[in-house]
PDB file of N, CA and C in Angstrom:
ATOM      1  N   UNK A   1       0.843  -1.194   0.000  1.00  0.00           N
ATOM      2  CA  UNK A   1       0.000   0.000   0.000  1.00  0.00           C
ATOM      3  C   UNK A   1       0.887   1.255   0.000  1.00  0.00           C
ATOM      4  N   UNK A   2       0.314   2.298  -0.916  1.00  0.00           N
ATOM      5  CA  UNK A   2       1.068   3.410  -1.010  1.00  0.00           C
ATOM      6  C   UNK A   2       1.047   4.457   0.364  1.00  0.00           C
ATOM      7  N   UNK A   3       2.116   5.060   0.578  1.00  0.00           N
ATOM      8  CA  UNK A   3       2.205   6.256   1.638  1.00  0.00           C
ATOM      9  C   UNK A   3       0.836   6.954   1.637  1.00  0.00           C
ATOM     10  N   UNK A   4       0.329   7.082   2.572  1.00  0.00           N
ATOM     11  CA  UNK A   4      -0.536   7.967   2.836  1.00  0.00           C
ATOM     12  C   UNK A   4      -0.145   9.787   3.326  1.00  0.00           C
ATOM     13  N   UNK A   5      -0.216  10.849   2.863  1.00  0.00           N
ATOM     14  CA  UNK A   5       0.251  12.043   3.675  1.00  0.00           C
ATOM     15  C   UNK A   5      -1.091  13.012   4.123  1.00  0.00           C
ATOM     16  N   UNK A   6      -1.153  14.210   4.634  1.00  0.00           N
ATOM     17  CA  UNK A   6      -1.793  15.064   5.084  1.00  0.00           C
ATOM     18  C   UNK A   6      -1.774  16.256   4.042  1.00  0.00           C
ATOM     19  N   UNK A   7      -2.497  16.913   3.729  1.00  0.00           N
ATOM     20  CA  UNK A   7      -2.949  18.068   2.801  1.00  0.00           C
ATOM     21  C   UNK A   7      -1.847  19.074   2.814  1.00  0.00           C
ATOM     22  N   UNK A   8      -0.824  18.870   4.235  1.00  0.00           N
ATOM     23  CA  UNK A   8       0.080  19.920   4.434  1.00  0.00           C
ATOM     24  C   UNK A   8       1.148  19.320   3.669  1.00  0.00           C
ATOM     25  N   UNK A   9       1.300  18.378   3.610  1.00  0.00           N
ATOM     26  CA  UNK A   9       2.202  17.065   2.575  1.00  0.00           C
ATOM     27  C   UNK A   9       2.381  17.173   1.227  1.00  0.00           C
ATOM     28  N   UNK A  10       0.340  17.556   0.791  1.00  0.00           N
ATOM     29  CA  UNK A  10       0.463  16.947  -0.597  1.00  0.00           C
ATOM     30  C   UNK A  10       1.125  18.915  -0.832  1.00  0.00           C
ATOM     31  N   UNK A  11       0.615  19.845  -0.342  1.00  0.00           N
ATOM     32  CA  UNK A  11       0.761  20.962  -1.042  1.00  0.00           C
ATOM     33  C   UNK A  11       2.425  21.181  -0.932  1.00  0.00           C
ATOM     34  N   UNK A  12       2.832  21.025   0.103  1.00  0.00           N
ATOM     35  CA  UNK A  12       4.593  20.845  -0.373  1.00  0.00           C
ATOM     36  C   UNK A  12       5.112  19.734  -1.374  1.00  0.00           C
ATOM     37  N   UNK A  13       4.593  18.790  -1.915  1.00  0.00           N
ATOM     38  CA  UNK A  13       5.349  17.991  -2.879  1.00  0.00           C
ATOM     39  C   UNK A  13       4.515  18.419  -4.174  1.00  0.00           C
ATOM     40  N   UNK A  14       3.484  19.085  -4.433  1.00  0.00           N
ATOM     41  CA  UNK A  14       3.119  19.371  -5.115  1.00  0.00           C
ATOM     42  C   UNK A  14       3.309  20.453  -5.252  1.00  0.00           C
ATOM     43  N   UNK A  15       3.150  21.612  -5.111  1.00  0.00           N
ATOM     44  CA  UNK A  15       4.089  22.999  -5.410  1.00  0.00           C
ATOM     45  C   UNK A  15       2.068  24.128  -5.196  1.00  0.00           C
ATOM     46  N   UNK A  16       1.427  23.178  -4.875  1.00  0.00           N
ATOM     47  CA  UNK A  16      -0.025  23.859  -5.238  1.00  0.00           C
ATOM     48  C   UNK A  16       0.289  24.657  -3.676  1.00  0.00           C
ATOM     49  N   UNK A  17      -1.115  25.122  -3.992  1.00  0.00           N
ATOM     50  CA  UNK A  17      -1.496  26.417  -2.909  1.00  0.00           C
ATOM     51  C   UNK A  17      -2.879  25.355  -2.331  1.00  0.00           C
ATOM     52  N   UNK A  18      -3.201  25.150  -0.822  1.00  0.00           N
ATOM     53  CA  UNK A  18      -3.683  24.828  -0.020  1.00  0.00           C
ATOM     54  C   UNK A  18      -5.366  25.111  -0.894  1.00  0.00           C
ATOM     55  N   UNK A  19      -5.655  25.985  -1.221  1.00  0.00           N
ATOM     56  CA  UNK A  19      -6.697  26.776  -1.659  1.00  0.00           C
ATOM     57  C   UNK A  19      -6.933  25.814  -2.957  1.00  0.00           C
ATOM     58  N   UNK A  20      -5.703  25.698  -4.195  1.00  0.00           N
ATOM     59  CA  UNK A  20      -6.130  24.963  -5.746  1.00  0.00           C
ATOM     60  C   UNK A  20      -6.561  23.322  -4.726  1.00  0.00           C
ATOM     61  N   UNK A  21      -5.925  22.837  -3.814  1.00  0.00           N
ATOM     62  CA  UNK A  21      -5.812  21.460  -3.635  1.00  0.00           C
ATOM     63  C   UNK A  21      -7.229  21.291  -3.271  1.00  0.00           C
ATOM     64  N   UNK A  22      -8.182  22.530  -2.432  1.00  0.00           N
ATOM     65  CA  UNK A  22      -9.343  22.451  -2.341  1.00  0.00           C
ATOM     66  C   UNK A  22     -10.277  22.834  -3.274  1.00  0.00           C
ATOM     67  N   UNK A  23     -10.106  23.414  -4.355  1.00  0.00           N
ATOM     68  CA  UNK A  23     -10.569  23.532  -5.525  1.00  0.00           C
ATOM     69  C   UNK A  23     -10.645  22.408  -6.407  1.00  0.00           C
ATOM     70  N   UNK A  24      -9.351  21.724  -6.508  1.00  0.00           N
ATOM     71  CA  UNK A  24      -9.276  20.488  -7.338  1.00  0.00           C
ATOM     72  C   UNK A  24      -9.961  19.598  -6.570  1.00  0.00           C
ATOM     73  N   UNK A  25     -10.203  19.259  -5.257  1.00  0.00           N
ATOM     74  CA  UNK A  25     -11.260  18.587  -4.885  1.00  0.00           C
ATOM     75  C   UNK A  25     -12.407  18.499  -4.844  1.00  0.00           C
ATOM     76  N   UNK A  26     -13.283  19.886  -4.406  1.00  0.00           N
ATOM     77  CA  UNK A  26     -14.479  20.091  -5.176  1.00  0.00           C
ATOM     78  C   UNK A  26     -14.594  19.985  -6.694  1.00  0.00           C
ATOM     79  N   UNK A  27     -14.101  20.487  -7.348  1.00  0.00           N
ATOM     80  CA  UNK A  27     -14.423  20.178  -8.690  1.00  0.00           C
ATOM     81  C   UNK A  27     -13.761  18.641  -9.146  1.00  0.00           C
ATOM     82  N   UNK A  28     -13.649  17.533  -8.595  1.00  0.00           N
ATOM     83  CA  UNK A  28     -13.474  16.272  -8.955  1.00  0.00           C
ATOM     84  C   UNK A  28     -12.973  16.089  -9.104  1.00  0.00           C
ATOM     85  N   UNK A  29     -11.757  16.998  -9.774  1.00  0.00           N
ATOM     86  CA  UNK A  29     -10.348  16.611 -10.410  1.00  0.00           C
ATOM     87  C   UNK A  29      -9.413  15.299  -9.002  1.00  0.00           C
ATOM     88  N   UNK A  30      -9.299  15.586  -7.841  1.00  0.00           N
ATOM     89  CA  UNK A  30      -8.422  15.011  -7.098  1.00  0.00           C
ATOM     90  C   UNK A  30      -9.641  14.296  -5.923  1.00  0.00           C
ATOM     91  N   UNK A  31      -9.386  13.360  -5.523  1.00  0.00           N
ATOM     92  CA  UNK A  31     -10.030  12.994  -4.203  1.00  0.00           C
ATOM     93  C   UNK A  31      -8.840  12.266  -3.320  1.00  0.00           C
ATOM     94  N   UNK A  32      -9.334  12.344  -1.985  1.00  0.00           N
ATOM     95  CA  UNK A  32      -8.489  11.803  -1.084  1.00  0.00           C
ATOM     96  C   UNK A  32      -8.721  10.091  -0.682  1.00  0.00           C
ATOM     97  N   UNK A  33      -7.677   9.781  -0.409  1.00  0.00           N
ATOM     98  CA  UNK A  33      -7.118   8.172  -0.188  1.00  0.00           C
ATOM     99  C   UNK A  33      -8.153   7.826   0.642  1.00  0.00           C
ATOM    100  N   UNK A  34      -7.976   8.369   1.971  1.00  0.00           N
ATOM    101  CA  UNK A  34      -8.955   8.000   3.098  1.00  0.00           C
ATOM    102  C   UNK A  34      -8.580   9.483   4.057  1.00  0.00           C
ATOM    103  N   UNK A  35      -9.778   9.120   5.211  1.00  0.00           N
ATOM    104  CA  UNK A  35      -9.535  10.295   6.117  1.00  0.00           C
ATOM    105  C   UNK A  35      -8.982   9.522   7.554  1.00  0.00           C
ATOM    106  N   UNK A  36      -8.392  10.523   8.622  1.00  0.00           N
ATOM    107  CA  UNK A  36      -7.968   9.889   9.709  1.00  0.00           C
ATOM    108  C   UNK A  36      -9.005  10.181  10.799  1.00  0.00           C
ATOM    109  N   UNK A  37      -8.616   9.858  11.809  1.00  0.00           N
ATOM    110  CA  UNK A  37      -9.837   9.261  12.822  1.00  0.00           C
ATOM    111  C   UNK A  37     -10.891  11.013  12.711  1.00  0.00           C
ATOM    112  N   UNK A  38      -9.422  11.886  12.884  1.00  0.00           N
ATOM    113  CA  UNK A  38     -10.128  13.480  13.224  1.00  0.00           C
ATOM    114  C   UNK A  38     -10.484  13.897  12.353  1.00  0.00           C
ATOM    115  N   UNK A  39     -10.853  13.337  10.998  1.00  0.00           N
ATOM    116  CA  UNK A  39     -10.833  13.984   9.824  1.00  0.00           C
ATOM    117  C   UNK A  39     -10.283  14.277   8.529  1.00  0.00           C
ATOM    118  N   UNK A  40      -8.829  14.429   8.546  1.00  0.00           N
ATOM    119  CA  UNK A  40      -8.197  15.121   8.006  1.00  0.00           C
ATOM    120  C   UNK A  40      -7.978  14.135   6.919  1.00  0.00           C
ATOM    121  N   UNK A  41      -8.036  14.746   5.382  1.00  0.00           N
ATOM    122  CA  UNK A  41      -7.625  13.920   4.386  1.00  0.00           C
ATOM    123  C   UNK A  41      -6.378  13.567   4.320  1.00  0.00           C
ATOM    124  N   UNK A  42      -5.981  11.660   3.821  1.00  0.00           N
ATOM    125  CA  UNK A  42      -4.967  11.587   3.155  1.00  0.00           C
ATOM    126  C   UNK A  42      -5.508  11.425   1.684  1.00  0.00           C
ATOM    127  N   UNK A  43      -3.888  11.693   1.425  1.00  0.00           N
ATOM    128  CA  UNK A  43      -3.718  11.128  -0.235  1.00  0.00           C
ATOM    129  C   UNK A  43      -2.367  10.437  -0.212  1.00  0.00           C
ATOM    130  N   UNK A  44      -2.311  10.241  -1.450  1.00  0.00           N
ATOM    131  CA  UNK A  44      -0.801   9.154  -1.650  1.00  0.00           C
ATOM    132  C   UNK A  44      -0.185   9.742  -2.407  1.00  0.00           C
ATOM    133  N   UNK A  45       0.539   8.815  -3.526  1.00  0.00           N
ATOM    134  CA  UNK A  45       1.230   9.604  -4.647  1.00  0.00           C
ATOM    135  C   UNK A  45       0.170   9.563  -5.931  1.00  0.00           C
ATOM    136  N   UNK A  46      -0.463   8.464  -5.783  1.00  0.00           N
ATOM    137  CA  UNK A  46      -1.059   8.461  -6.901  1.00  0.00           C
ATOM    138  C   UNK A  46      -2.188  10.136  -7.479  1.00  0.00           C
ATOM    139  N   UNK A  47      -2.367  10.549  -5.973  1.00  0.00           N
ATOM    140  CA  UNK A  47      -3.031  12.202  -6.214  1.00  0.00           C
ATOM    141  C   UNK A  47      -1.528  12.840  -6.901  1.00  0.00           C
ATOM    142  N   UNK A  48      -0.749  12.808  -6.278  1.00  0.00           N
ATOM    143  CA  UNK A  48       0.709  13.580  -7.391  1.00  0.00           C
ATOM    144  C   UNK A  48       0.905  13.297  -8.850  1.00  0.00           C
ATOM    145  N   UNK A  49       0.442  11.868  -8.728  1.00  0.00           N
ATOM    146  CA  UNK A  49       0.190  11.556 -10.632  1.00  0.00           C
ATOM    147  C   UNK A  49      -0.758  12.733 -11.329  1.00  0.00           C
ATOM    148  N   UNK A  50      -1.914  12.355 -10.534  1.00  0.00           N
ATOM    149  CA  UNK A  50      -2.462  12.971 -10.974  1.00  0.00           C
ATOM    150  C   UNK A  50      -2.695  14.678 -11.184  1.00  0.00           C
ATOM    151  N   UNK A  51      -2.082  15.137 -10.082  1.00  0.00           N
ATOM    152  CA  UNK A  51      -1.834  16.511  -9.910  1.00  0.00           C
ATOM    153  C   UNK A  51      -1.132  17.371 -11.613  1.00  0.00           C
ATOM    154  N   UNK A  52       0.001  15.958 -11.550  1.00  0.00           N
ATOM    155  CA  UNK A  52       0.909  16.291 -13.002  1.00  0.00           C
ATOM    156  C   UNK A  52       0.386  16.514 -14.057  1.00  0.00           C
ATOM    157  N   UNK A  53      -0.207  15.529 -14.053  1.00  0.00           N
ATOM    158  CA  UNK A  53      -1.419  14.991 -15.403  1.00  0.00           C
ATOM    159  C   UNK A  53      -2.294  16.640 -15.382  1.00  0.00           C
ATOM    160  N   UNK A  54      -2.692  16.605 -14.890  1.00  0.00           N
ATOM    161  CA  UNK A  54      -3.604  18.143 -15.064  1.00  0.00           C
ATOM    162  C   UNK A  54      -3.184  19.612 -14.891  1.00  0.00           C
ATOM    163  N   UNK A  55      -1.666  19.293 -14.561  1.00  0.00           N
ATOM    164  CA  UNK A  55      -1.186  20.383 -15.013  1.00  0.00           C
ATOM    165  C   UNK A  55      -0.309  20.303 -16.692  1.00  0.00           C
ATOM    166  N   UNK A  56      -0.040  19.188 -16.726  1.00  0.00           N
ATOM    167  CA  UNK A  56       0.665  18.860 -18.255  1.00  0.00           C
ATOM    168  C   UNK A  56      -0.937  19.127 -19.181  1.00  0.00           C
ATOM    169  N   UNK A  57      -2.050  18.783 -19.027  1.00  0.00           N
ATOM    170  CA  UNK A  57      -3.162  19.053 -20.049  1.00  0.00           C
ATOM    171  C   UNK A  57      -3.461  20.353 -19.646  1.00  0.00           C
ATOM    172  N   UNK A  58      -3.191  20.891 -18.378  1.00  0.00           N
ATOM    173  CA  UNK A  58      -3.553  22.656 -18.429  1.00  0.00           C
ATOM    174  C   UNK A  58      -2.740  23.592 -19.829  1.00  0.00           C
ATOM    175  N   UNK A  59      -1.368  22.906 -19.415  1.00  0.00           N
ATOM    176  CA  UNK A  59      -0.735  23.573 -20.198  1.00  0.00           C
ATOM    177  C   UNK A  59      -0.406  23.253 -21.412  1.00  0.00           C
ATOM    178  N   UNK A  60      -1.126  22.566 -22.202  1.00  0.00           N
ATOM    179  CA  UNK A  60      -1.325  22.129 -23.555  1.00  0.00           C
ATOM    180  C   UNK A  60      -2.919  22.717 -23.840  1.00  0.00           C
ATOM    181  N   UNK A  61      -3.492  23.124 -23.203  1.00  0.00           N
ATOM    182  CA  UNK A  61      -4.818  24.152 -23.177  1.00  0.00           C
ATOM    183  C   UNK A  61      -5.866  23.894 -23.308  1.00  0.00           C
ATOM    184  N   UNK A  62      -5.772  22.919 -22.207  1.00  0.00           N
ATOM    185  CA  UNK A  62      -7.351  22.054 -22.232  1.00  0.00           C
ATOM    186  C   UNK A  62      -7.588  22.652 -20.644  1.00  0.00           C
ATOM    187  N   UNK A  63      -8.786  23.373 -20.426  1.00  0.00           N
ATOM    188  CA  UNK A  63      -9.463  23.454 -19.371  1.00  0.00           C
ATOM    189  C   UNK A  63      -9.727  22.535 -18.660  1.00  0.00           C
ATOM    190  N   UNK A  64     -10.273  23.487 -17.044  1.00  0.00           N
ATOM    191  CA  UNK A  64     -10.293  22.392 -15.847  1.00  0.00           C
ATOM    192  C   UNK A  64     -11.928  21.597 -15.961  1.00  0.00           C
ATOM    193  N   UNK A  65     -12.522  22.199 -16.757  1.00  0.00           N
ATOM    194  CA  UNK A  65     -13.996  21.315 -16.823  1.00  0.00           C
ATOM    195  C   UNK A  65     -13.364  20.545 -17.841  1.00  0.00           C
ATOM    196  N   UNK A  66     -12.990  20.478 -19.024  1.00  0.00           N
ATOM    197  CA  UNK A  66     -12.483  18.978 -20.048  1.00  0.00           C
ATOM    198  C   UNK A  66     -12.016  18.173 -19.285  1.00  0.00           C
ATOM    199  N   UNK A  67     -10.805  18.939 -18.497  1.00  0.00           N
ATOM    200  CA  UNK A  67      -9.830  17.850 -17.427  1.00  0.00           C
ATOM    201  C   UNK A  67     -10.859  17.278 -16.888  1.00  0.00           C
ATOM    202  N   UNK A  68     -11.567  17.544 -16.362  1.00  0.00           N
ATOM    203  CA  UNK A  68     -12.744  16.880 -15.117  1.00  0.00           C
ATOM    204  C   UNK A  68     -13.815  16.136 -15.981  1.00  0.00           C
ATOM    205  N   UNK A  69     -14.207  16.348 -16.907  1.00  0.00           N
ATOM    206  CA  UNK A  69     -14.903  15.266 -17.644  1.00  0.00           C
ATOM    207  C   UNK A  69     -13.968  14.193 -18.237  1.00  0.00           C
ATOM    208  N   UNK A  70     -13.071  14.366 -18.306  1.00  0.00           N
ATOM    209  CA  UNK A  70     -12.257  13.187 -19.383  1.00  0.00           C
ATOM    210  C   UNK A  70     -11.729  12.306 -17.793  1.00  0.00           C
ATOM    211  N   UNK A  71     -11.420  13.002 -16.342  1.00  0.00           N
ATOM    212  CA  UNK A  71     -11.106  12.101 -15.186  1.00  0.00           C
ATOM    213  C   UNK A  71     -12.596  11.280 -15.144  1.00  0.00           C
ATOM    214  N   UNK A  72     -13.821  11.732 -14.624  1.00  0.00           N
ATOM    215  CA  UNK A  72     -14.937  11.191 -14.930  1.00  0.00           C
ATOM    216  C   UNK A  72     -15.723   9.872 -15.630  1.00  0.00           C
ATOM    217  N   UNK A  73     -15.425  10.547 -17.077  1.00  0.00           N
ATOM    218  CA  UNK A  73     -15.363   9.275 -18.014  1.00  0.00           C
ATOM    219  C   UNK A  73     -14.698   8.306 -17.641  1.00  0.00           C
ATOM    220  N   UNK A  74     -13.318   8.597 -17.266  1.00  0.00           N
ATOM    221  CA  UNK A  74     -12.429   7.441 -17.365  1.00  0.00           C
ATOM    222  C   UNK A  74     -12.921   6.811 -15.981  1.00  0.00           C
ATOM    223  N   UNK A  75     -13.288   7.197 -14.974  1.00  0.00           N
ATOM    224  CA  UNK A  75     -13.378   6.398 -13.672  1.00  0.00           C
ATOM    225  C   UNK A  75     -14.631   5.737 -13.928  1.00  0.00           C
ATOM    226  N   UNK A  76     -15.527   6.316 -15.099  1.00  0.00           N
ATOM    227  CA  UNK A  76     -17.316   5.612 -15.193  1.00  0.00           C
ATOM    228  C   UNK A  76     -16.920   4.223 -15.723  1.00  0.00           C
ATOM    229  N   UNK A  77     -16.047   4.471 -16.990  1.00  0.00           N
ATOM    230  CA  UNK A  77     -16.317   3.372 -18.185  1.00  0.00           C
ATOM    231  C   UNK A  77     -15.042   1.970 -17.296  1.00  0.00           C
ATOM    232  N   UNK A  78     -14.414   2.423 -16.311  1.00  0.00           N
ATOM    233  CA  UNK A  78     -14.043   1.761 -15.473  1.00  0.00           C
ATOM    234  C   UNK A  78     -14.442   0.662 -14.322  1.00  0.00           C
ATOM    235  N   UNK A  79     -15.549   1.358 -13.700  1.00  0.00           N
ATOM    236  CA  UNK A  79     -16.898   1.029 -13.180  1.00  0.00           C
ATOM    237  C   UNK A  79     -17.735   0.200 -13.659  1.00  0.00           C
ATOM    238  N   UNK A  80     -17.689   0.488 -15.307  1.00  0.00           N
ATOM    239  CA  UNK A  80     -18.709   0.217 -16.128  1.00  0.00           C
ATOM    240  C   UNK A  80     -19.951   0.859 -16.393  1.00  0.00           C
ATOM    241  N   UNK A  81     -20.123   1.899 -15.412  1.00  0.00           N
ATOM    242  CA  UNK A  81     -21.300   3.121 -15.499  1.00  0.00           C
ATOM    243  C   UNK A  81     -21.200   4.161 -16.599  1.00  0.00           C
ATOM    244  N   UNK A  82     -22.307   4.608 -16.666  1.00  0.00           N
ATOM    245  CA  UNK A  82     -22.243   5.479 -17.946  1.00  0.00           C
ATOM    246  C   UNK A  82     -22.750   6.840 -17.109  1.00  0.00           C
ATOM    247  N   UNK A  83     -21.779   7.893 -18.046  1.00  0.00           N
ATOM    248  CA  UNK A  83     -22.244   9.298 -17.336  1.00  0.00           C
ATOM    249  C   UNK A  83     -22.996  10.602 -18.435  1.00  0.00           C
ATOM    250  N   UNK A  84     -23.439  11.337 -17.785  1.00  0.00           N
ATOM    251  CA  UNK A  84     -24.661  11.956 -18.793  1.00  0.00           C
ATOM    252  C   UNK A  84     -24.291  13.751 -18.123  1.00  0.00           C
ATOM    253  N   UNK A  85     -23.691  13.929 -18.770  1.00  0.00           N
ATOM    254  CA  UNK A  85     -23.576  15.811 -18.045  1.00  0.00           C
ATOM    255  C   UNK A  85     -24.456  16.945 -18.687  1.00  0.00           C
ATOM    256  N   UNK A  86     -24.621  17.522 -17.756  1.00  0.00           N
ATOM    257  CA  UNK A  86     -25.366  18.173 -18.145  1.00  0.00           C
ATOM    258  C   UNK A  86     -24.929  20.139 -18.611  1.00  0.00           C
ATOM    259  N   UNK A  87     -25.255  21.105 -19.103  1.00  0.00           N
ATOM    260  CA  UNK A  87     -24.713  22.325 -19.002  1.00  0.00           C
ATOM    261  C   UNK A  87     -23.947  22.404 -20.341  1.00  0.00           C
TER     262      UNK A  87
END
């Protein structure tokens, strides 16, 4: 099983601001591993994969709603569920 860290963790190995890491969580892009007894999210590395990943398609100029539908898709057709967006 991969390292688990604390939000204060991921934003130092990730270079983000406390604020995007809660942004990228509401908007779907990132979710956390598990939480600890008090709350507090972990993540692993695999959120740092992913962190990369959406900054390498930011900056090839694909927006954070594409980014977030194409993470989406990929976790549905994974599942095997099908997703329907709306807007």
């Amino acid at each position: 099983m991969e390292e688990l860290f604390k939000t204060a963790e991921l934003v130092k190995r990730s270079g983000l601001t406390r604020q995007i890491i809660y942004e990228y969580i509401m908007y779907g892009l990132i979710r956390e591993e598990a939480k600890t007894e008090a709350g507090h999210r972990l993540f692993s590395e695999k959120t740092l994969r992913q962190i990369n990943l959406i900054r390498n398609l930011a900056a090839h100029g694909y927006s954070l709603r594409e980014i977030r539908e194409t993470f989406i898709e990929g976790r549905a057709r994974r599942a095997g569920e099908s997703v329907r967006y709306e807007g």
